[in-house]
Protein backbone atom coordinates (compact mmCIF):
# COMPACT_ATOMS: atom_id res chain seq x y z
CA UNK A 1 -10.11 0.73 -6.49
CA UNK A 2 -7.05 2.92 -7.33
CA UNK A 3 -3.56 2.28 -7.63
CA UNK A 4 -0.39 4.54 -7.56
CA UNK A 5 2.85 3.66 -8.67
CA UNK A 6 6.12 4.52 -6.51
CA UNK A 7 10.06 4.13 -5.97
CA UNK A 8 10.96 4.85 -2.61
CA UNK A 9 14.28 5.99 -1.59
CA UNK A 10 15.79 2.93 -0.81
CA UNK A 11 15.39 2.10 -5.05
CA UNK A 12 12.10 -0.89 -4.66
CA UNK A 13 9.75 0.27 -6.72
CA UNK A 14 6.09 0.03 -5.98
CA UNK A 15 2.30 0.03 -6.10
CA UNK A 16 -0.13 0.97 -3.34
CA UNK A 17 -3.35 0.00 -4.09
CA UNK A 18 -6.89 1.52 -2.52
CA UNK A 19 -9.45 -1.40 -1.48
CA UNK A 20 -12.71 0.61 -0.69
CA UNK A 21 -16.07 -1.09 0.76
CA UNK A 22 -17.29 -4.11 -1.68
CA UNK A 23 -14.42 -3.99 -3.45
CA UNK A 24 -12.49 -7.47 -3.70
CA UNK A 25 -8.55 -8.13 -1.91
CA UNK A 26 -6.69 -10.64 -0.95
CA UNK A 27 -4.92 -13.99 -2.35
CA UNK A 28 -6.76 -13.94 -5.90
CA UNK A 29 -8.80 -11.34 -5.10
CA UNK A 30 -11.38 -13.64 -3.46
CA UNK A 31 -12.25 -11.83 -0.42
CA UNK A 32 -14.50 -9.07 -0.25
CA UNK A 33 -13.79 -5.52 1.63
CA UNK A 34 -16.80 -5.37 4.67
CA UNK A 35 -15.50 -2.30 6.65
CA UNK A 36 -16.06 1.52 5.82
CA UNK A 37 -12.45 2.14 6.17
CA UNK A 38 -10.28 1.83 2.85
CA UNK A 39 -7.39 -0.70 3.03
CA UNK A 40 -4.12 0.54 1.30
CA UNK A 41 -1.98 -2.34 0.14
CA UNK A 42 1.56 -2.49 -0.85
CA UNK A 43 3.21 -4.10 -3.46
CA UNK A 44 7.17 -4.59 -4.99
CA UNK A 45 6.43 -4.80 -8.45
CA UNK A 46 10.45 -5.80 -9.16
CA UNK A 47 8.51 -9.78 -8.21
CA UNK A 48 5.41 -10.60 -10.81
CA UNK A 49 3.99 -13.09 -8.09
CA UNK A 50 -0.01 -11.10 -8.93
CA UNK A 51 -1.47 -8.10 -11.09
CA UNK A 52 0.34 -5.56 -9.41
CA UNK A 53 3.66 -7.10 -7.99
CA UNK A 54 4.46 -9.11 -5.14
CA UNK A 55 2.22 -8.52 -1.95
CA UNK A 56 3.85 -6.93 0.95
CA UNK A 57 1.31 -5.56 3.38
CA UNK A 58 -1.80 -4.35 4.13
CA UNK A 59 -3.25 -1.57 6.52
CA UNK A 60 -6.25 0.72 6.61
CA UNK A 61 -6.25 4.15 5.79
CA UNK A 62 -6.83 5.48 8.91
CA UNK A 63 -3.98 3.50 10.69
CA UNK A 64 -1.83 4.87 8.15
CA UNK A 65 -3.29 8.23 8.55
CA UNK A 66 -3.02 8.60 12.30
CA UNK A 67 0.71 7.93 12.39
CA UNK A 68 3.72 10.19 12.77
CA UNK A 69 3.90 11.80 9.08
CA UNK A 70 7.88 12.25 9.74
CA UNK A 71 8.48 8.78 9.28
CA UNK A 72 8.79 5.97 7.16
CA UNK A 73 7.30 2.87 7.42
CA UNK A 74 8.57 -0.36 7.43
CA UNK A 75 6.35 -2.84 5.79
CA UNK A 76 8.28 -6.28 6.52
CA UNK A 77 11.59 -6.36 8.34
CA UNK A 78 12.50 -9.55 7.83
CA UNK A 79 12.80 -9.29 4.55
CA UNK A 80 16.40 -9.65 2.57
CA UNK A 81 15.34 -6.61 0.64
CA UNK A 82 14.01 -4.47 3.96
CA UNK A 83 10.58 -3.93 2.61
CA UNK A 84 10.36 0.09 3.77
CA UNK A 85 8.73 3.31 2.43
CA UNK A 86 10.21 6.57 3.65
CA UNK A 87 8.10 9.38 5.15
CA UNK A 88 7.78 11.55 1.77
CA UNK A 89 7.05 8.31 -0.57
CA UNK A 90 4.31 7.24 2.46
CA UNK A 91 2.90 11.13 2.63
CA UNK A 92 2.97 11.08 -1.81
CA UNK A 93 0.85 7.85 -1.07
CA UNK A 94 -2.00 9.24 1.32
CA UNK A 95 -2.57 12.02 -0.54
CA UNK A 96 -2.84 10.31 -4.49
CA UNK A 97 -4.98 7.55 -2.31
CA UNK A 98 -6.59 9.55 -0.05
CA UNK A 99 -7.92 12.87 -2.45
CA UNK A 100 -9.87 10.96 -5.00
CA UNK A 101 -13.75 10.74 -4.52
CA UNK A 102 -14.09 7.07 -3.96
């Protein structure tokens, strides 16, 4: 598991964190990772609801790896606070998640 620390441009600060085969996720991390593809979750650490923050979302690497690397992504739009990560924090992201030798 890895983490990386962020603010994105609209000021929330966060922490994506790296879920790799085996490795536990979820609501108390009770759940345990089956697939060969990485999960990246997101977290607003402004809310101290777990470890890292308050959980946002959750996608696998390669979803997040396929898209359009020009733009943002918005991880829950009904939110009050517009839960969103623009294109360069997202692309930062990938690559601190993405380069290790997990």
């Amino acid at each position: 598991m890895s983490t990386f620390a962020f603010t994105a441009e609209n000021g929330i600060p966060f922490v994506a964190r790296r879920v790799d085969k085996g490795e536990n996720y979820g609501r108390d991390e009770r759940i345990a990772h089956q697939e060969d593809d990485p999960l990246i979750e997101f977290y607003d650490t402004r809310h101290p609801h777990t470890k890292y923050g308050q959980f946002v979302s959750r996608y696998y690497l390669s979803t997040l790896q396929k898209r359009d690397q020009n733009q943002g992504l918005c991880l829950d739009g009904g939110n009050a606070d517009v839960w969103s990560i623009d294109s360069g924090s997202l692309s930062t992201v990938l690559k601190e998640l993405s380069a290790s030798n997990h």
